[in-house]
PDB file of N, CA and C in Angstrom:
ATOM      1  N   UNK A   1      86.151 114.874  39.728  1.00  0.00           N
ATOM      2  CA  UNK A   1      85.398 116.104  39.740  1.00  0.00           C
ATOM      3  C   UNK A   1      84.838 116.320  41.148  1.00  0.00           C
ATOM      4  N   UNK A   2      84.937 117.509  41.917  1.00  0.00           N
ATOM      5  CA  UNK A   2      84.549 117.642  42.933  1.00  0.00           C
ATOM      6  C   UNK A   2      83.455 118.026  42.737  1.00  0.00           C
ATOM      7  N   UNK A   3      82.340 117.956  44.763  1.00  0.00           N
ATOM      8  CA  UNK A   3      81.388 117.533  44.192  1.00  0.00           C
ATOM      9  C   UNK A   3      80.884 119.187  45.222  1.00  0.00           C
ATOM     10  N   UNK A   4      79.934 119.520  44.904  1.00  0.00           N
ATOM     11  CA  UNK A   4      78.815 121.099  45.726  1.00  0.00           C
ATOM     12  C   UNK A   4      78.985 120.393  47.024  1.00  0.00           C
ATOM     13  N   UNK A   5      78.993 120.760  48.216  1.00  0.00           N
ATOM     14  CA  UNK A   5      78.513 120.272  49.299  1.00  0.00           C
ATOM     15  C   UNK A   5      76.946 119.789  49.419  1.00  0.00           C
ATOM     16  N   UNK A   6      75.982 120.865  48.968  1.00  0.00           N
ATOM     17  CA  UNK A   6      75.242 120.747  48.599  1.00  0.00           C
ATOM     18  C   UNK A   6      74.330 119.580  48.111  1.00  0.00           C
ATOM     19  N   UNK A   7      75.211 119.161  46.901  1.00  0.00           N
ATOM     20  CA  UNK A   7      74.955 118.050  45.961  1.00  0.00           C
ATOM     21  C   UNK A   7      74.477 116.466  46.976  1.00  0.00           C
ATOM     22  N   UNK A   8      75.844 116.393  47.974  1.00  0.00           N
ATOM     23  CA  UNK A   8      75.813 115.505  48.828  1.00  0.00           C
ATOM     24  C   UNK A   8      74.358 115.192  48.849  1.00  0.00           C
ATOM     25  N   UNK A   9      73.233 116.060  49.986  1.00  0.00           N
ATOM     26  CA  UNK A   9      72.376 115.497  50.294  1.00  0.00           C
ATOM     27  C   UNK A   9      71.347 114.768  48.962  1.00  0.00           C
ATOM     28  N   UNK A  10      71.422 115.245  47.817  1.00  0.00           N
ATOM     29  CA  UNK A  10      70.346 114.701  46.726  1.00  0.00           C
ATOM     30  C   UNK A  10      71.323 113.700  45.864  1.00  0.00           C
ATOM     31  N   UNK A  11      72.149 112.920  46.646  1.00  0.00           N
ATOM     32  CA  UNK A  11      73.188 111.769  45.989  1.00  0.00           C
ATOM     33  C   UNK A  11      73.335 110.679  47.114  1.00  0.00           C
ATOM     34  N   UNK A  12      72.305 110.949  47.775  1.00  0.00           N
ATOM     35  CA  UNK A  12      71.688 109.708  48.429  1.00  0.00           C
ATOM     36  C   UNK A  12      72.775 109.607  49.807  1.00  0.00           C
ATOM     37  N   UNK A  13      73.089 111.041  50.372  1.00  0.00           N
ATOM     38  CA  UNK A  13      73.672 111.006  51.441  1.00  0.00           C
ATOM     39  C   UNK A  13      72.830 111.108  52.533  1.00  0.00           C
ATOM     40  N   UNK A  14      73.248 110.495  53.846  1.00  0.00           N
ATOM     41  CA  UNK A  14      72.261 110.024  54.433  1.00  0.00           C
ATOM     42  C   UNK A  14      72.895 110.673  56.218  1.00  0.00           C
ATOM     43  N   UNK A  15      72.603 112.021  56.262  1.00  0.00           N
ATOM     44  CA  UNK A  15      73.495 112.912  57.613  1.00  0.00           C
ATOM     45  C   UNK A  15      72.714 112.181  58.520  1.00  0.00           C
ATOM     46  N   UNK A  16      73.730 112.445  59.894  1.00  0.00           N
ATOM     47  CA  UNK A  16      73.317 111.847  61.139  1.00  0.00           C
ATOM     48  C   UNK A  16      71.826 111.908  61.952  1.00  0.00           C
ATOM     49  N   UNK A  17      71.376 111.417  62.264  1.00  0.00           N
ATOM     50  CA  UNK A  17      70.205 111.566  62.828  1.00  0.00           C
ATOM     51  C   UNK A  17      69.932 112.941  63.926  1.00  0.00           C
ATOM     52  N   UNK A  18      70.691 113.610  64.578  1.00  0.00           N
ATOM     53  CA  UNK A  18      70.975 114.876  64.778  1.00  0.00           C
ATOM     54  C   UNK A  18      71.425 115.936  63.914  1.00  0.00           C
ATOM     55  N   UNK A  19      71.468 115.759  62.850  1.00  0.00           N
ATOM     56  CA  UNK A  19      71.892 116.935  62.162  1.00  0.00           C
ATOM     57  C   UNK A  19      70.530 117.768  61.472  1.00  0.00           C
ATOM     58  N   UNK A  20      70.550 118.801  61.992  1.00  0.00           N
ATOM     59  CA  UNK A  20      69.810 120.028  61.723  1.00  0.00           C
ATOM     60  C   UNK A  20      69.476 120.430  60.721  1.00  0.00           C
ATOM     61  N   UNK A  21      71.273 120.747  59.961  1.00  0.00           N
ATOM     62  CA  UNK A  21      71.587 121.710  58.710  1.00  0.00           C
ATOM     63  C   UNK A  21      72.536 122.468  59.421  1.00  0.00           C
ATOM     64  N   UNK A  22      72.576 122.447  60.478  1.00  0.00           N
ATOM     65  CA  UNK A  22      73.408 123.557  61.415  1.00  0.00           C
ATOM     66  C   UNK A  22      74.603 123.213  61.414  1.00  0.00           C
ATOM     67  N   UNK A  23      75.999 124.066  61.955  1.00  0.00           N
ATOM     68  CA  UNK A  23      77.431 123.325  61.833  1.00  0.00           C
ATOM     69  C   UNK A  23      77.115 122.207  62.826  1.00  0.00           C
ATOM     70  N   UNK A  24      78.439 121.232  62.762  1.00  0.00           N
ATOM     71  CA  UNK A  24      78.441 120.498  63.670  1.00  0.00           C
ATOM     72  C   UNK A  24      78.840 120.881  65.126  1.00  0.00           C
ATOM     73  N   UNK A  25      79.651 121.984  64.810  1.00  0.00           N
ATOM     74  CA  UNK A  25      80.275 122.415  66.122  1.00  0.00           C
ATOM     75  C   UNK A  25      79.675 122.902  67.133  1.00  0.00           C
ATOM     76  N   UNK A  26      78.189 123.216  67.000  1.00  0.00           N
ATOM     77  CA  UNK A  26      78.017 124.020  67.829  1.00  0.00           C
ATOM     78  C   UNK A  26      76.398 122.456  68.241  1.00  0.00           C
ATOM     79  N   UNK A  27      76.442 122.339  67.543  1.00  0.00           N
ATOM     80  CA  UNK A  27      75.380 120.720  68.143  1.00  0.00           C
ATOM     81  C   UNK A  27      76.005 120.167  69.192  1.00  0.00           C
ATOM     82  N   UNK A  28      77.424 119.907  68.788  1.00  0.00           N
ATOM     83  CA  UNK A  28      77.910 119.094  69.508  1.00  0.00           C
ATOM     84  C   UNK A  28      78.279 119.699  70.961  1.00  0.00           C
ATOM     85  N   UNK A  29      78.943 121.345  71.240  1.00  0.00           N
ATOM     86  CA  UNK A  29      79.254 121.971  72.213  1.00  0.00           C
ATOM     87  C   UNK A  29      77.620 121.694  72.759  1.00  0.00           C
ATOM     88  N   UNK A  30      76.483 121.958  72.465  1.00  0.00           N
ATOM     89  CA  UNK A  30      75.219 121.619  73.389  1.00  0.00           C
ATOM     90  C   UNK A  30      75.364 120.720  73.879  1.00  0.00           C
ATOM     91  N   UNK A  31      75.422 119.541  72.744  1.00  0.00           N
ATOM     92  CA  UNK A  31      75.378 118.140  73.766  1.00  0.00           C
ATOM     93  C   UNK A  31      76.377 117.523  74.694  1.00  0.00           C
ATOM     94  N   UNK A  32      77.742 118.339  74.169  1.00  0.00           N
ATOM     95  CA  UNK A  32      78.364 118.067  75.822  1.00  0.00           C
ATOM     96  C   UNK A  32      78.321 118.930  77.206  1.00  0.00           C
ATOM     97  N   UNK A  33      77.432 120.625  76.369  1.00  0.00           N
ATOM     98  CA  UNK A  33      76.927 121.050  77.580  1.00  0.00           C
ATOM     99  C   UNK A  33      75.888 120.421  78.621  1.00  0.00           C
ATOM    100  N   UNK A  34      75.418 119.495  78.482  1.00  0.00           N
ATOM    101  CA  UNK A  34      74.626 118.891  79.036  1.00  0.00           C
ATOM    102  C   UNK A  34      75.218 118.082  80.205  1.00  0.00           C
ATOM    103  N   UNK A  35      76.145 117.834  79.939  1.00  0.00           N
ATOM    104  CA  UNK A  35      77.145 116.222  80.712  1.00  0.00           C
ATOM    105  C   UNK A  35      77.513 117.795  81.968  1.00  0.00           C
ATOM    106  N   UNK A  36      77.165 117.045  83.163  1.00  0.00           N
ATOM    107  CA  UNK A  36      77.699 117.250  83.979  1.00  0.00           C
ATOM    108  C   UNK A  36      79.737 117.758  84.307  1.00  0.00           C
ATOM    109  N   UNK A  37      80.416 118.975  84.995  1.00  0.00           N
ATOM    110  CA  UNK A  37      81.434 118.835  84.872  1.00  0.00           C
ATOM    111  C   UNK A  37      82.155 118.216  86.326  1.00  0.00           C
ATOM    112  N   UNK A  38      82.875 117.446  86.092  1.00  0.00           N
ATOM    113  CA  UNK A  38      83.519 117.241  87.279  1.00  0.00           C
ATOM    114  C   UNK A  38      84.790 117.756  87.859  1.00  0.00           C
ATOM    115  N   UNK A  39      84.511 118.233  88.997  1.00  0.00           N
ATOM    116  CA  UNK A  39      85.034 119.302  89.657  1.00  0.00           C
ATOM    117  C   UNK A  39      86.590 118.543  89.821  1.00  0.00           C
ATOM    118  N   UNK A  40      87.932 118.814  89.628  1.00  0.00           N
ATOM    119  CA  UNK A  40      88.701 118.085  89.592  1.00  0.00           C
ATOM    120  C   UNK A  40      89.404 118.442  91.344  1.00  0.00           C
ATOM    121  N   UNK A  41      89.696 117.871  91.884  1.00  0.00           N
ATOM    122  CA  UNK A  41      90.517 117.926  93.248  1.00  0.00           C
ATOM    123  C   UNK A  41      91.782 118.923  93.136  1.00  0.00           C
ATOM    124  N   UNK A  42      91.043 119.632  94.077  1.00  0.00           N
ATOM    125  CA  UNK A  42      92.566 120.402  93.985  1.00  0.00           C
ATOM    126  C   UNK A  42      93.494 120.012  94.929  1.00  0.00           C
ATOM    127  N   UNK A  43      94.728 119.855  94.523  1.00  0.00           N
ATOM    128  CA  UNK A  43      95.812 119.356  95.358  1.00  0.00           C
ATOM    129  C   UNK A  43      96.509 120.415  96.440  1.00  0.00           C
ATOM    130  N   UNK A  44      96.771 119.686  97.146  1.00  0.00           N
ATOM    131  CA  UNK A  44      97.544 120.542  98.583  1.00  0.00           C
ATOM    132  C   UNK A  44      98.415 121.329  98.003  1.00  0.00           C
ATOM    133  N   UNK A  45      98.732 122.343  97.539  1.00  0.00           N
ATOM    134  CA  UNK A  45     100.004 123.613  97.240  1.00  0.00           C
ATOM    135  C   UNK A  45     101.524 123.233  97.792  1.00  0.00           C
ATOM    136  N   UNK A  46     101.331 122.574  99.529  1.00  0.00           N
ATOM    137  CA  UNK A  46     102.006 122.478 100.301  1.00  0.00           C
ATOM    138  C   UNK A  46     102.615 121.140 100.023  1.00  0.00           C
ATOM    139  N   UNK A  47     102.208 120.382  99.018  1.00  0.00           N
ATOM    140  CA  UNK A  47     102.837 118.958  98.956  1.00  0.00           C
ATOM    141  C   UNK A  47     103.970 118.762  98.616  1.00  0.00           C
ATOM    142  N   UNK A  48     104.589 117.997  99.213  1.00  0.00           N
ATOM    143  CA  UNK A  48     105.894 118.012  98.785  1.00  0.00           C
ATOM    144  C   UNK A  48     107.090 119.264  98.806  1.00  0.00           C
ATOM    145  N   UNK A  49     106.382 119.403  99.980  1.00  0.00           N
ATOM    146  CA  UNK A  49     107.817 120.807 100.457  1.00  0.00           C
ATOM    147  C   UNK A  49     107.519 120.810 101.932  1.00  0.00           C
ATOM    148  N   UNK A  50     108.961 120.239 102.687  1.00  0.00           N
ATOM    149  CA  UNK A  50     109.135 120.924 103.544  1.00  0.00           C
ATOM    150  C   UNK A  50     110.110 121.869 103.745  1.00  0.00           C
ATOM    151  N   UNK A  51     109.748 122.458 105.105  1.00  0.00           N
ATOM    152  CA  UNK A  51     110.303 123.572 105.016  1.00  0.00           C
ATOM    153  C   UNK A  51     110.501 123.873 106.647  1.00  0.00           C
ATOM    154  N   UNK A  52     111.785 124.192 106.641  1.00  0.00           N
ATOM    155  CA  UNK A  52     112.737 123.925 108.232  1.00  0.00           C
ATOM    156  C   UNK A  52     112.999 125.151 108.502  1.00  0.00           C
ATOM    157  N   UNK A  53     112.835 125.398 110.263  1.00  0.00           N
ATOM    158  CA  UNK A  53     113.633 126.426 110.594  1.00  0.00           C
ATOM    159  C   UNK A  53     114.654 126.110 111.188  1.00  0.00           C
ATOM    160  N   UNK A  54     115.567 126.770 110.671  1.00  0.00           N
ATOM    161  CA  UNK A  54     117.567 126.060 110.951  1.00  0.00           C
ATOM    162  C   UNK A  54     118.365 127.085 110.843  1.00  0.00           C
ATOM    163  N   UNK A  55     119.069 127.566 112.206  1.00  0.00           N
ATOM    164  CA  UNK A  55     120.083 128.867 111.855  1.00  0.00           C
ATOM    165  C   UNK A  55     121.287 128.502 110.914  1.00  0.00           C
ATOM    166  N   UNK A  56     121.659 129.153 109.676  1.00  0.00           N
ATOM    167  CA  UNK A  56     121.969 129.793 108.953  1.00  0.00           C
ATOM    168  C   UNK A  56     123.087 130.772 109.440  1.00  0.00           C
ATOM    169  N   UNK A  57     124.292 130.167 109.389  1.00  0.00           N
ATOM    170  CA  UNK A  57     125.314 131.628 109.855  1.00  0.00           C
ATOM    171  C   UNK A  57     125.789 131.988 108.810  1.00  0.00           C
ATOM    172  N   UNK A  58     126.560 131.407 108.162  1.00  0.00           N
ATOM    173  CA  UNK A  58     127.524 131.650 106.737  1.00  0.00           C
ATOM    174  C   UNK A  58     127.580 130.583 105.574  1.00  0.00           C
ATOM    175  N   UNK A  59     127.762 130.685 104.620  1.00  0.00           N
ATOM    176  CA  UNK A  59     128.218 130.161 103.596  1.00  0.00           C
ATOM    177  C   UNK A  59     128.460 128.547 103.828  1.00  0.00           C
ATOM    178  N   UNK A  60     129.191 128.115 104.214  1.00  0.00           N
ATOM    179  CA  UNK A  60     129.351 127.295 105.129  1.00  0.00           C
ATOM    180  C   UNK A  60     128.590 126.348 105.689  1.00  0.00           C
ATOM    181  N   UNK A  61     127.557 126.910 106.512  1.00  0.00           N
ATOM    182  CA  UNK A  61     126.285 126.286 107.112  1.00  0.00           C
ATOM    183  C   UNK A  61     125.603 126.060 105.725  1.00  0.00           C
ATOM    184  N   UNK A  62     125.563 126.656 104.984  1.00  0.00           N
ATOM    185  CA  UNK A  62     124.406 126.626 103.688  1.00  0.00           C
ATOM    186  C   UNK A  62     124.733 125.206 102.785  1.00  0.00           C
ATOM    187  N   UNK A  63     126.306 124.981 102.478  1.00  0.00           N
ATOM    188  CA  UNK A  63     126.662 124.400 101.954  1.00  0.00           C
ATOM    189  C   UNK A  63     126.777 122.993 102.711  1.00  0.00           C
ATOM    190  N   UNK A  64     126.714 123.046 104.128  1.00  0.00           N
ATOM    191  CA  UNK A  64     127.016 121.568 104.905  1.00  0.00           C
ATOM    192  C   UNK A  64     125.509 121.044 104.809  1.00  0.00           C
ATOM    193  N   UNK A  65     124.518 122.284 104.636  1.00  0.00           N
ATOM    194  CA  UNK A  65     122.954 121.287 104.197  1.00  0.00           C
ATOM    195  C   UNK A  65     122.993 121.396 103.481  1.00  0.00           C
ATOM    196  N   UNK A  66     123.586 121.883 102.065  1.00  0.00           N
ATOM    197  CA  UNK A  66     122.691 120.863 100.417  1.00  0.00           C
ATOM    198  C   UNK A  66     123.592 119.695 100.850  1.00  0.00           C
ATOM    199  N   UNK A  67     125.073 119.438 101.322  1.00  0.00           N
ATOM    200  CA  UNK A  67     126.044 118.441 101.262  1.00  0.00           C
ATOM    201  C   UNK A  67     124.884 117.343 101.785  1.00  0.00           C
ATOM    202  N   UNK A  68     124.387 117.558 102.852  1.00  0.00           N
ATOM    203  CA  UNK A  68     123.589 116.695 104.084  1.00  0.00           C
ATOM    204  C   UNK A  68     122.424 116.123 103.623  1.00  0.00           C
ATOM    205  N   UNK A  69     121.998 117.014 103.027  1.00  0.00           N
ATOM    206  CA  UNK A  69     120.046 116.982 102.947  1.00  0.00           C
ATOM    207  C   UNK A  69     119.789 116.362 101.567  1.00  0.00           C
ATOM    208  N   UNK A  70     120.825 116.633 100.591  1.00  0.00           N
ATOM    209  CA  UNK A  70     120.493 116.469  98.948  1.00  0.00           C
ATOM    210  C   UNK A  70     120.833 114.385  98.612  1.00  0.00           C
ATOM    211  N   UNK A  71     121.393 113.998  99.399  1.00  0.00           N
ATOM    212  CA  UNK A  71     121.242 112.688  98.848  1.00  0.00           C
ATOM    213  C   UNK A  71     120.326 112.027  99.647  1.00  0.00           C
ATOM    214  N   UNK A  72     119.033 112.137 100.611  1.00  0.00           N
ATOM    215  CA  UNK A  72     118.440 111.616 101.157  1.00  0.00           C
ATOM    216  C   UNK A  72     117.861 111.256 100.629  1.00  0.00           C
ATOM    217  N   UNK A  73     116.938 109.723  99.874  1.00  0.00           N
ATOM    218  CA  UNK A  73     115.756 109.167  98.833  1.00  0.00           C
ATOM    219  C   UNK A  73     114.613 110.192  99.208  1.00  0.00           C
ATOM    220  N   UNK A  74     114.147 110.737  98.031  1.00  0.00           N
ATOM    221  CA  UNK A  74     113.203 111.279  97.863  1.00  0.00           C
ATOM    222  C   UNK A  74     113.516 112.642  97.610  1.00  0.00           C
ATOM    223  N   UNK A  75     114.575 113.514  98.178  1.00  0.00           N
ATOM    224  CA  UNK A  75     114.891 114.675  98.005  1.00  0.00           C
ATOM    225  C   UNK A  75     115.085 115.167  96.529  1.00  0.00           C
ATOM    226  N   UNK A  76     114.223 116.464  95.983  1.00  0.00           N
ATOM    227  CA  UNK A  76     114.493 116.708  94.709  1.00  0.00           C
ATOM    228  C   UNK A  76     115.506 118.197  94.226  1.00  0.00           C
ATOM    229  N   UNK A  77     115.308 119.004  95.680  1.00  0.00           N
ATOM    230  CA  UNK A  77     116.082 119.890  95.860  1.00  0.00           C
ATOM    231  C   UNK A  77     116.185 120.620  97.196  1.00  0.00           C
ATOM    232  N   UNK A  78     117.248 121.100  97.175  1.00  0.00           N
ATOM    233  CA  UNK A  78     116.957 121.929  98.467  1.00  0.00           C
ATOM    234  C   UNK A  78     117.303 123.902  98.109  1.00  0.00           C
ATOM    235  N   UNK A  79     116.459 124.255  99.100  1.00  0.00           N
ATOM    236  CA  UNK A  79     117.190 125.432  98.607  1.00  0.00           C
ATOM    237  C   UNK A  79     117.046 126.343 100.862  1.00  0.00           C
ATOM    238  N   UNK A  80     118.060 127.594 100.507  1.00  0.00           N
ATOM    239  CA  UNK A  80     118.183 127.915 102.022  1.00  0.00           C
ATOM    240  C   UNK A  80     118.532 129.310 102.052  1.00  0.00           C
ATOM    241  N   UNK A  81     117.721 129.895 103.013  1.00  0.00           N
ATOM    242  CA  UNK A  81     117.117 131.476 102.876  1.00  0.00           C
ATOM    243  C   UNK A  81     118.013 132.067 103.976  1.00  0.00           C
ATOM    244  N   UNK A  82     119.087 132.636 104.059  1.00  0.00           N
ATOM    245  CA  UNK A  82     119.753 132.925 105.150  1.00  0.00           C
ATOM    246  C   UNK A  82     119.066 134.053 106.177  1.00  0.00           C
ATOM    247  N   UNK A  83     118.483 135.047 105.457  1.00  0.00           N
ATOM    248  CA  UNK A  83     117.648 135.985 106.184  1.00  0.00           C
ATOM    249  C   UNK A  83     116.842 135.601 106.861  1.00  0.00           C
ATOM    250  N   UNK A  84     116.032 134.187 106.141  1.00  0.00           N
ATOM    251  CA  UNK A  84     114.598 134.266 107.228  1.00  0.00           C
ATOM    252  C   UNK A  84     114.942 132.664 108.148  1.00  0.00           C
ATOM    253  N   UNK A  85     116.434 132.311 108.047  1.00  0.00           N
ATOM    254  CA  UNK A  85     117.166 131.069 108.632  1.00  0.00           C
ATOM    255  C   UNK A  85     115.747 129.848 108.246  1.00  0.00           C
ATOM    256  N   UNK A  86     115.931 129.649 107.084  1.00  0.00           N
ATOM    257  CA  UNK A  86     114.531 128.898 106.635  1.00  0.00           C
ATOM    258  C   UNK A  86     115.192 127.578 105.215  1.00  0.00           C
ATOM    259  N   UNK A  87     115.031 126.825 106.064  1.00  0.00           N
ATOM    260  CA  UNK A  87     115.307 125.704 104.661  1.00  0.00           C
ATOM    261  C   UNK A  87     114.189 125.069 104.068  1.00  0.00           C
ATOM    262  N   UNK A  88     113.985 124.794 102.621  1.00  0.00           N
ATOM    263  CA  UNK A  88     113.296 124.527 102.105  1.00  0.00           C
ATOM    264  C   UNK A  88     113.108 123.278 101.285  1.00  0.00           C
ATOM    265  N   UNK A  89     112.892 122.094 101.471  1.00  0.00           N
ATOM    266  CA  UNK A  89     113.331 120.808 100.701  1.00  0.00           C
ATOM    267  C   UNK A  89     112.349 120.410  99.845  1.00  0.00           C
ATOM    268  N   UNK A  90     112.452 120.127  98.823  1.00  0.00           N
ATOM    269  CA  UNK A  90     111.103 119.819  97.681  1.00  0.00           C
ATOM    270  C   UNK A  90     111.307 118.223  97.347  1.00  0.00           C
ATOM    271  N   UNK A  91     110.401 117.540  97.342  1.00  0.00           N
ATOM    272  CA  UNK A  91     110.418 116.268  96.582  1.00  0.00           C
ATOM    273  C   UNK A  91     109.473 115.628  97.710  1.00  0.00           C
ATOM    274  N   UNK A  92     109.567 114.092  97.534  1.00  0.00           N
ATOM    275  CA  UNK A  92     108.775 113.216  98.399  1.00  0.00           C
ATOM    276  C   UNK A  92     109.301 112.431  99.516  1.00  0.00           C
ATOM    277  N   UNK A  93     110.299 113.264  99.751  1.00  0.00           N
ATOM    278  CA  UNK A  93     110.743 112.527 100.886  1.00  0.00           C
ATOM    279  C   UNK A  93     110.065 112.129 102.268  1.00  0.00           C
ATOM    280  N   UNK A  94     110.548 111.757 103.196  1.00  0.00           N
ATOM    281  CA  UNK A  94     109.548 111.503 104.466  1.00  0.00           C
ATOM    282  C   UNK A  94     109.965 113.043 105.163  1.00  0.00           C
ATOM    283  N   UNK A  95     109.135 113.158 105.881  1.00  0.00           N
ATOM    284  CA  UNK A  95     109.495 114.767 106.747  1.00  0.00           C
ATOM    285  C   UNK A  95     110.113 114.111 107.776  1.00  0.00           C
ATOM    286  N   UNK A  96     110.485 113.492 108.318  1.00  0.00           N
ATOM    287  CA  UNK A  96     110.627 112.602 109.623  1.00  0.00           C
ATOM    288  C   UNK A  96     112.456 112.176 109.863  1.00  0.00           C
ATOM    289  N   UNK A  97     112.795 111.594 108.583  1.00  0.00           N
ATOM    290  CA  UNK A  97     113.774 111.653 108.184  1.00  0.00           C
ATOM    291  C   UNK A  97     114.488 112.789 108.116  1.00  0.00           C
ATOM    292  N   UNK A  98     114.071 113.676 107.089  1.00  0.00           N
ATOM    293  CA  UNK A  98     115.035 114.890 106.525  1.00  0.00           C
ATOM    294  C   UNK A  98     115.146 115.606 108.053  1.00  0.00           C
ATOM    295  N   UNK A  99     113.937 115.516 108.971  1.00  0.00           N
ATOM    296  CA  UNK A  99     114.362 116.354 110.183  1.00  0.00           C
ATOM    297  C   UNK A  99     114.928 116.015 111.264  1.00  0.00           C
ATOM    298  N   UNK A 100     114.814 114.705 110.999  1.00  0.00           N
ATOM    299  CA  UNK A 100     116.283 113.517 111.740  1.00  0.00           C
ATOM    300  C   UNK A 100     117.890 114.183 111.189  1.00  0.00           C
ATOM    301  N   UNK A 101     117.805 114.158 109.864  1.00  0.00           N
ATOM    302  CA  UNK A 101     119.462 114.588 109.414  1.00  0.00           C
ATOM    303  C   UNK A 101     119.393 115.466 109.659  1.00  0.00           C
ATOM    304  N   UNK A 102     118.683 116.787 109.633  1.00  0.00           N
ATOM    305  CA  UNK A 102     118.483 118.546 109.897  1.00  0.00           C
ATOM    306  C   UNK A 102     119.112 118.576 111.742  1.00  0.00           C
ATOM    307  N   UNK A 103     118.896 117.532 112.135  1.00  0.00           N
ATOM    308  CA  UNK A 103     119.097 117.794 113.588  1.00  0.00           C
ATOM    309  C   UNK A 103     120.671 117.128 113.885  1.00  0.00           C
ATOM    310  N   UNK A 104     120.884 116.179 112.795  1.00  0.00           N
ATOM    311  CA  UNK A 104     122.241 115.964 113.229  1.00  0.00           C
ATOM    312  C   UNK A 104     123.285 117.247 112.749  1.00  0.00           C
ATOM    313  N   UNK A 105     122.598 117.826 111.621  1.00  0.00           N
ATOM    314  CA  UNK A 105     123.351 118.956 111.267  1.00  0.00           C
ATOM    315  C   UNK A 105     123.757 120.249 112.783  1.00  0.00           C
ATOM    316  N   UNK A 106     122.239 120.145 113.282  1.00  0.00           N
ATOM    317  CA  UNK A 106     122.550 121.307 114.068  1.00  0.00           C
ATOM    318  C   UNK A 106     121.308 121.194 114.593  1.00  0.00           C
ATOM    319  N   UNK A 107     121.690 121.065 116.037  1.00  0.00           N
ATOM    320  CA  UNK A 107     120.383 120.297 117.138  1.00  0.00           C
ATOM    321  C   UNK A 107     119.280 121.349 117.086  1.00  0.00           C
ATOM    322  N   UNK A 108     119.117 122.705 117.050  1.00  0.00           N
ATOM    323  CA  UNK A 108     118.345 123.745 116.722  1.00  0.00           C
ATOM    324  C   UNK A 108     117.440 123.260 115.460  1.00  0.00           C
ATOM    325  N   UNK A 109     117.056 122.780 114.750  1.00  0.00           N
ATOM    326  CA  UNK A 109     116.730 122.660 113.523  1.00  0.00           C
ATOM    327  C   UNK A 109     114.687 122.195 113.923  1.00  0.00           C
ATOM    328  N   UNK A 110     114.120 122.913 113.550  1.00  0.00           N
ATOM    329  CA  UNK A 110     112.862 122.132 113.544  1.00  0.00           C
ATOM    330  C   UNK A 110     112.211 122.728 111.987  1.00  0.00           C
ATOM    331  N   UNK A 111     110.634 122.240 112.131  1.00  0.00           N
ATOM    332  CA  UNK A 111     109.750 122.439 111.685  1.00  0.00           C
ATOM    333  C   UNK A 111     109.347 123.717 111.103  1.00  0.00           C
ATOM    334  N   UNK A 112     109.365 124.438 110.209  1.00  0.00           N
ATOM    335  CA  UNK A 112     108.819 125.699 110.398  1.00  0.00           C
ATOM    336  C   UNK A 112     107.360 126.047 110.773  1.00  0.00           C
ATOM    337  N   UNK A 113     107.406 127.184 111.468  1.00  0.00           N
ATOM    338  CA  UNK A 113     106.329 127.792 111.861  1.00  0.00           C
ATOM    339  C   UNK A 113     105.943 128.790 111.751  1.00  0.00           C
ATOM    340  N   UNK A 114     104.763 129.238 110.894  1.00  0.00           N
ATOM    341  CA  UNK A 114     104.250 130.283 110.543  1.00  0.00           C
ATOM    342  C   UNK A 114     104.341 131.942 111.416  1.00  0.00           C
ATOM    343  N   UNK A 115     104.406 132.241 111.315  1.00  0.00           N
ATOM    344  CA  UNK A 115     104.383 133.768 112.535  1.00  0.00           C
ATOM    345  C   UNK A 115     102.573 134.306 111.978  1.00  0.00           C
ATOM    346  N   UNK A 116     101.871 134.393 113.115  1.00  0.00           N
ATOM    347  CA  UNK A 116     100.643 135.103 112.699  1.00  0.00           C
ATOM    348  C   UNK A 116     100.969 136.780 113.215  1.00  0.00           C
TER     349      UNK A 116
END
């Protein structure tokens, strides 16, 4: 036989030492409003991407850097913008490296640099 909710307290139930009568839900949202929040770190956007300026002529050039750039440890992809002659490498590789092979590809190859 089920029992009143009610009933509970005069059957020798014995609620938490914080309890009101009130829901629980909203006791409890107070008392973790209280706790301090900690601000979580925001991570660099820029991590783990570099990003090369490397002329780009044809089809060709595009394909001799994924051939080049894509088995280096750490590389997770590459991708290459012919308009803005801009390569883009994602993963954790070393930058140091990938722009070591970028240069054997084609001695022109650096760093990109922002235009202000």
């Amino acid at each position: 036989m089920a029992m009143n909710p009610n009933e509970l307290f005069y059957a020798g139930y014995n609620p938490s030492p914080w309890y009101n009568g009130h829901n629980d839900y909203w006791i409890l949202r107070a008392l973790n409003a209280e706790k301090p929040i900690e601000k979580k770190k925001q991570e660099d956007p820029k991590k783990g991407i570099i990003e090369l300026s490397m002329p780009l002529c044809c089809e060709g050039c595009i394909l001799k850097v994924h051939k080049k750039l894509k088995p280096i440890d750490g590389v997770a992809s590459v991708e290459c913008d012919q308009l803005k002659q801009k390569v883009i490498v994602k993963g954790d590789a070393n930058p140091e490296a990938v722009l070591k092979k970028a240069r054997k590809i084609n001695k022109r190859a650096d760093f990109w640099k922002e235009k202000k």
